[in-house]
N, C-alpha and C. Protein backbone atom coordinates (compact mmCIF):
# COMPACT_ATOMS: atom_id res chain seq x y z
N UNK A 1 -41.56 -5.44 26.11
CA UNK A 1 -40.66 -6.49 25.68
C UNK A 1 -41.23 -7.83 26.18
N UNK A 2 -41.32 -8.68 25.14
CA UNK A 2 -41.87 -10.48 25.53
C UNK A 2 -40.78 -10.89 26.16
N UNK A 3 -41.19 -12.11 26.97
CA UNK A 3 -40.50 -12.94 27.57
C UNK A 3 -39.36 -13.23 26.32
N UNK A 4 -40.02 -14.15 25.21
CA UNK A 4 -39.27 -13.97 24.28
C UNK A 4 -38.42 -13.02 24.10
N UNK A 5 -38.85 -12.22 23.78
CA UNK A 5 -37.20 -11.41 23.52
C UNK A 5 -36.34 -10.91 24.62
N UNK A 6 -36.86 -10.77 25.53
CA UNK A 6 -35.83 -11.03 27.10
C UNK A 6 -34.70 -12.20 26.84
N UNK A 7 -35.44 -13.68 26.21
CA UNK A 7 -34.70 -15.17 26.72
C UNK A 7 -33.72 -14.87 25.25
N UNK A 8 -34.27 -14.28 24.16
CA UNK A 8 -33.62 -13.91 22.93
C UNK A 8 -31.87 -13.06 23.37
N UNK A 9 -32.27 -12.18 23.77
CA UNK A 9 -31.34 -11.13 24.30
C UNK A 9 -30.51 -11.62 25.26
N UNK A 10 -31.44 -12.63 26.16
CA UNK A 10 -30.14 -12.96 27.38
C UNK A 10 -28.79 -14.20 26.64
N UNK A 11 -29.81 -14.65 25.63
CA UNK A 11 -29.34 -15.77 25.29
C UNK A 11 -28.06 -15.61 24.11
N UNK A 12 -28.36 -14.42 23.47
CA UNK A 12 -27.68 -13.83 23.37
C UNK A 12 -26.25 -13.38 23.28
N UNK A 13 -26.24 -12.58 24.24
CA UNK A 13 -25.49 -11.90 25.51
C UNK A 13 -24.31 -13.33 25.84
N UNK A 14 -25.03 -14.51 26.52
CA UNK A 14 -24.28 -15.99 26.79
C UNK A 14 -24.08 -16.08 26.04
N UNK A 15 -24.40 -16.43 24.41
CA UNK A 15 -23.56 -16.40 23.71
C UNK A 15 -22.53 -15.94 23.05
N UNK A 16 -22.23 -14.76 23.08
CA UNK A 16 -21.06 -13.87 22.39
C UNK A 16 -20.35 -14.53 23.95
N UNK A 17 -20.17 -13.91 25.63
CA UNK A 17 -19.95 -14.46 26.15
C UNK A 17 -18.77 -15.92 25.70
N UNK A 18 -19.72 -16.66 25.52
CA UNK A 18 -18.67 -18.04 25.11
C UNK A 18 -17.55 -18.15 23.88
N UNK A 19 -18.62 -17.24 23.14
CA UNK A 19 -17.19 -17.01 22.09
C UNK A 19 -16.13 -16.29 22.26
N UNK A 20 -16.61 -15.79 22.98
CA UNK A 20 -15.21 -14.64 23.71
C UNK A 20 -14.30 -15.46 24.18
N UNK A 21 -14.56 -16.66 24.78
CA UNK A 21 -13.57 -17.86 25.17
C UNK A 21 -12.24 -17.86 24.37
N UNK A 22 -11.01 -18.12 24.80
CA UNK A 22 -9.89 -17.90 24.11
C UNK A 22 -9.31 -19.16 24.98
N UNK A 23 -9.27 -20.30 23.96
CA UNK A 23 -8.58 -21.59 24.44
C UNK A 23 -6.84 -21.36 24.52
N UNK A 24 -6.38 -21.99 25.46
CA UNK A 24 -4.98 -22.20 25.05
C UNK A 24 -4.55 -23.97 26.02
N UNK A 25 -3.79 -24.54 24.99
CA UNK A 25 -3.50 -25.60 25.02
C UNK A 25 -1.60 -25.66 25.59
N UNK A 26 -1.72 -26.19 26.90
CA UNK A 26 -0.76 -26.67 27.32
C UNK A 26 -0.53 -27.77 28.15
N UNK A 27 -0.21 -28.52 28.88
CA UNK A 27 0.32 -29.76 29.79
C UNK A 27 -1.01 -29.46 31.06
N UNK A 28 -0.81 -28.20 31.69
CA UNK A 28 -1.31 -27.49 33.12
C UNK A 28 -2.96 -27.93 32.53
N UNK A 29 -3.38 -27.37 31.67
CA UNK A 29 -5.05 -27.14 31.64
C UNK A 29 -5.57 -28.23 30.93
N UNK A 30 -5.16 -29.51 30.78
CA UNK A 30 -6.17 -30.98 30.32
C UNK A 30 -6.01 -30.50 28.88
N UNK A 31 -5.72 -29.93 28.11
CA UNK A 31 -6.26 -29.74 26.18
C UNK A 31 -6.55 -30.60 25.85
N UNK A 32 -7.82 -31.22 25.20
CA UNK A 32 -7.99 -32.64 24.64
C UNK A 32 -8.94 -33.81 25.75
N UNK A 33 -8.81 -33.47 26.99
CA UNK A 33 -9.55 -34.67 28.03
C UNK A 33 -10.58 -33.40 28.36
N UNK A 34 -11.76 -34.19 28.21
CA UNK A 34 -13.25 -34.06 28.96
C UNK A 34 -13.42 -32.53 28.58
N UNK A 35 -13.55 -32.14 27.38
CA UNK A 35 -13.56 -30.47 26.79
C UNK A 35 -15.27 -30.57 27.82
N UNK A 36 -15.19 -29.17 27.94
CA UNK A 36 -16.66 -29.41 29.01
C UNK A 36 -17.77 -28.59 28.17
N UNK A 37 -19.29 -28.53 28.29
CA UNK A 37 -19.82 -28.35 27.51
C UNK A 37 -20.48 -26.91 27.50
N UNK A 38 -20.58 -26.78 25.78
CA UNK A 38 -20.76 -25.27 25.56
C UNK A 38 -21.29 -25.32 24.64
N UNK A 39 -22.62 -26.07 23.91
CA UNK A 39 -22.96 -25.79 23.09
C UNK A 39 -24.85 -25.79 23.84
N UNK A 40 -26.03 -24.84 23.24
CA UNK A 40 -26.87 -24.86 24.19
C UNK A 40 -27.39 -26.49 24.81
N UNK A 41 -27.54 -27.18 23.25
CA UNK A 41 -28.18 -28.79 23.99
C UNK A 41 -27.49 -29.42 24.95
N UNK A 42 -25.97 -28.81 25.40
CA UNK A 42 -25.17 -29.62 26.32
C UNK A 42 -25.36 -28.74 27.57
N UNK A 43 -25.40 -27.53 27.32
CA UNK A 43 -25.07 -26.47 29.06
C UNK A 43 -26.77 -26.89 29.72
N UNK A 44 -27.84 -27.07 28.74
CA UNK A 44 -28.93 -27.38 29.35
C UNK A 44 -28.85 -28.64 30.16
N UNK A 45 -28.07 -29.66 29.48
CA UNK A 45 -27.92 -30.58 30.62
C UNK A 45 -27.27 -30.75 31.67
N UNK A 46 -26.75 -29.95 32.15
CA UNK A 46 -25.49 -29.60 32.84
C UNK A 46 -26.41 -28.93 34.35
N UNK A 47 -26.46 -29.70 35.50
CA UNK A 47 -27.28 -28.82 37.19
C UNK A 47 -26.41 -27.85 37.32
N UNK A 48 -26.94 -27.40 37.76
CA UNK A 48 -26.47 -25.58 38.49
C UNK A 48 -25.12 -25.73 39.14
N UNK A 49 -25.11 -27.10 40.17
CA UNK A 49 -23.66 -27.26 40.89
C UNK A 49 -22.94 -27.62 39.77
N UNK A 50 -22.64 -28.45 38.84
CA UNK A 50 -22.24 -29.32 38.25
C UNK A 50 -21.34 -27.82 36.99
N UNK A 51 -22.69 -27.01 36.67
CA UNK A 51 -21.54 -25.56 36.12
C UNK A 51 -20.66 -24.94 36.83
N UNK A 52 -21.24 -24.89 38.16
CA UNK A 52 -20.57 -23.54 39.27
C UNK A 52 -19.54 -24.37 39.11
N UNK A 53 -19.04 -26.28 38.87
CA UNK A 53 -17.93 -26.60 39.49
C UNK A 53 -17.19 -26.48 38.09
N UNK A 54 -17.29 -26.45 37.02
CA UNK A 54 -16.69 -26.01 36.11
C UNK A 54 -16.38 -25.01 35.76
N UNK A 55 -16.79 -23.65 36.21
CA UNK A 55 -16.41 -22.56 36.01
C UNK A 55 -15.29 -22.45 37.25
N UNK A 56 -15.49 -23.38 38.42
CA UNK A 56 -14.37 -22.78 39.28
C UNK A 56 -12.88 -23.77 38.56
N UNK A 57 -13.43 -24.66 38.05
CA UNK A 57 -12.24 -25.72 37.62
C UNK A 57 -11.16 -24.38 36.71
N UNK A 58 -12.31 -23.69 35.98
CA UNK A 58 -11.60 -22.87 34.99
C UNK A 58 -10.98 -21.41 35.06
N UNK A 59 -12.03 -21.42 36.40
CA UNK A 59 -11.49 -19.80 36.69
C UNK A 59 -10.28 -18.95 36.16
N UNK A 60 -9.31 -19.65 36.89
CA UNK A 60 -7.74 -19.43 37.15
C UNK A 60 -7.43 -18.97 35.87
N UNK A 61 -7.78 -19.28 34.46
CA UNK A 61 -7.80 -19.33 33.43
C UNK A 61 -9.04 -18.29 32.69
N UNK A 62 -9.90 -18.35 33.17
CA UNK A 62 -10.70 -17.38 32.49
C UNK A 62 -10.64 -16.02 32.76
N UNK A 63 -10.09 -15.89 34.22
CA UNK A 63 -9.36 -14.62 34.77
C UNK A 63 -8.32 -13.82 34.32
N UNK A 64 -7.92 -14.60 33.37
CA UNK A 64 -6.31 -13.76 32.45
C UNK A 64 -7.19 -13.03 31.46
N UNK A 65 -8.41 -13.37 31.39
CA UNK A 65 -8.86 -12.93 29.95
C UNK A 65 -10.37 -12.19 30.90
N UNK A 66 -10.77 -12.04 31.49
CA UNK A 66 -12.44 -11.75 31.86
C UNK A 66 -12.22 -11.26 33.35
N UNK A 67 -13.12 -10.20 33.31
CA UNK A 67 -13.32 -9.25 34.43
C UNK A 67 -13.94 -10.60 35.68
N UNK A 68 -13.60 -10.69 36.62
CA UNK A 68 -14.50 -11.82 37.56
C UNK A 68 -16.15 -11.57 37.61
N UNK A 69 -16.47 -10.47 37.57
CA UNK A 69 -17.91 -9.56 37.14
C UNK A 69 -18.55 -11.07 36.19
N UNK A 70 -17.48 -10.26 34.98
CA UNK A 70 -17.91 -11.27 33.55
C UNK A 70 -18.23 -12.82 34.24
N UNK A 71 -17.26 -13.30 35.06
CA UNK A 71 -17.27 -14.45 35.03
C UNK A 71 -18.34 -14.97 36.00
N UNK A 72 -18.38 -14.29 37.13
CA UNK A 72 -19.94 -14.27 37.73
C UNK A 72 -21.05 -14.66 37.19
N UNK A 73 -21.34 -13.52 36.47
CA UNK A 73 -22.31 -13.46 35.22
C UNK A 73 -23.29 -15.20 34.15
N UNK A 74 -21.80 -15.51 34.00
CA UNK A 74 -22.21 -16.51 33.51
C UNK A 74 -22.57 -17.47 34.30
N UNK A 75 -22.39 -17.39 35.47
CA UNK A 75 -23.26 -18.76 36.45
C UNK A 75 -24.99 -18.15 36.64
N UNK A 76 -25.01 -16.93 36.38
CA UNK A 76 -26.08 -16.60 36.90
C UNK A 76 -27.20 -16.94 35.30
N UNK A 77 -26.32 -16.50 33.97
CA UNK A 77 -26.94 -16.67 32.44
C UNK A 77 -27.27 -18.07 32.56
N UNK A 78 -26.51 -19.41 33.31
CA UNK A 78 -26.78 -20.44 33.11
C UNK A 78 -27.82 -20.85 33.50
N UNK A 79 -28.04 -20.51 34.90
CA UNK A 79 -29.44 -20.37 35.57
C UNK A 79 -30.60 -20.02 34.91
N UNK A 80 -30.50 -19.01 34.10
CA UNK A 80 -31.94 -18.25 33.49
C UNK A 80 -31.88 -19.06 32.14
N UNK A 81 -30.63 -19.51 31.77
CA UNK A 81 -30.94 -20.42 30.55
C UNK A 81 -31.78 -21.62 31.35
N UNK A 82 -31.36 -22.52 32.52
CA UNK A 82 -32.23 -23.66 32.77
C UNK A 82 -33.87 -23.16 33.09
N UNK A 83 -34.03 -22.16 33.66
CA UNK A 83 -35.06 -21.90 34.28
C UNK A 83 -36.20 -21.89 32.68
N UNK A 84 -35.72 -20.78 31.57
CA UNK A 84 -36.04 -20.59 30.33
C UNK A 84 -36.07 -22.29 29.68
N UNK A 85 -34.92 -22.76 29.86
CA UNK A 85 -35.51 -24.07 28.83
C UNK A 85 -36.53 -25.32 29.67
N UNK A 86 -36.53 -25.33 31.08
CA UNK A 86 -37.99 -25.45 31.43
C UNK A 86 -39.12 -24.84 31.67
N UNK A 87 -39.09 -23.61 30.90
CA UNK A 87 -40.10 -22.99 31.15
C UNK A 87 -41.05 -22.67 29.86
N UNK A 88 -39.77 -22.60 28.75
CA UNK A 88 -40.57 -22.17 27.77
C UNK A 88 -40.28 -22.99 26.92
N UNK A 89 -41.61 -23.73 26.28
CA UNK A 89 -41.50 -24.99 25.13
C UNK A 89 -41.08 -24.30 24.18
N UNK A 90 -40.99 -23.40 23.41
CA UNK A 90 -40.59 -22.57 21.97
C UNK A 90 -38.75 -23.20 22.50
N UNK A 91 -38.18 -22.62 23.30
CA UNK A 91 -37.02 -22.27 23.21
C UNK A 91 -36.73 -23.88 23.46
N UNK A 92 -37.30 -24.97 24.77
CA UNK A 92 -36.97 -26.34 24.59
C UNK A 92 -37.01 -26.70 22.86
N UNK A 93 -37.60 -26.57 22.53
CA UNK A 93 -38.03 -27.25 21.10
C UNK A 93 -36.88 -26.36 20.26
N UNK A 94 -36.36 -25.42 19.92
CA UNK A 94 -35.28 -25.08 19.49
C UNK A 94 -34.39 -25.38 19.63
N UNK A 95 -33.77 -25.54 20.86
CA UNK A 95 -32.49 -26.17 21.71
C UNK A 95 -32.31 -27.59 20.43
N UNK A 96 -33.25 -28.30 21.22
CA UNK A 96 -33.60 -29.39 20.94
C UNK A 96 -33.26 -29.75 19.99
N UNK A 97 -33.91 -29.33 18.71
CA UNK A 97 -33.81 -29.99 17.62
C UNK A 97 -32.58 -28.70 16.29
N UNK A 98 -31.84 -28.62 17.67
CA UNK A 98 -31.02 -27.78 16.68
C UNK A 98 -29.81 -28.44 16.04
């Protein structure tokens, strides 16, 4: 298996991940102010602290719906996404100009 299809598969994986997201809009959780980012050209810009502090902002909330495992998980997918989009120009250049 290529690197490629490792970053294919992980990337993947983060994605179904996010779609699995199940918004709900009330007073308590901001609906509408500073939606935080989830599309790849935005999570790439996003430092490692700067996710961990958004996933804890959201926890409380992603926990009604996702194993904490799951939610783990995705701090660690974010990581291998930054590491992957400085590492590998194919996938920068996709991101990129998507």
């Amino acid at each position: 298996m290529s690197i490629k299809d490792i970053l294919k598969s992980s990337f993947s994986r983060f994605q179904h991940g996010v779609l699995d997201i199940q918004a709900e809009r009330d007073s308590k959780n901001r609906a509408g102010e500073d939606l935080p980012p989830v599309l790849p050209n935005q999570l790439v810009k996003v430092t490692g602290r700067d996710f961990i502090n958004i996933v804890s902002w959201h926890r409380p909330h992603l926990e009604k719906f996702w194993e904490p495992i799951s939610i783990d998980k995705i701090e660690s997918q974010h990581k291998k996404l930054l590491v992957a989009y400085h590492s590998e120009p194919l996938l920068k250049s996709a991101i990129f100009h998507q």
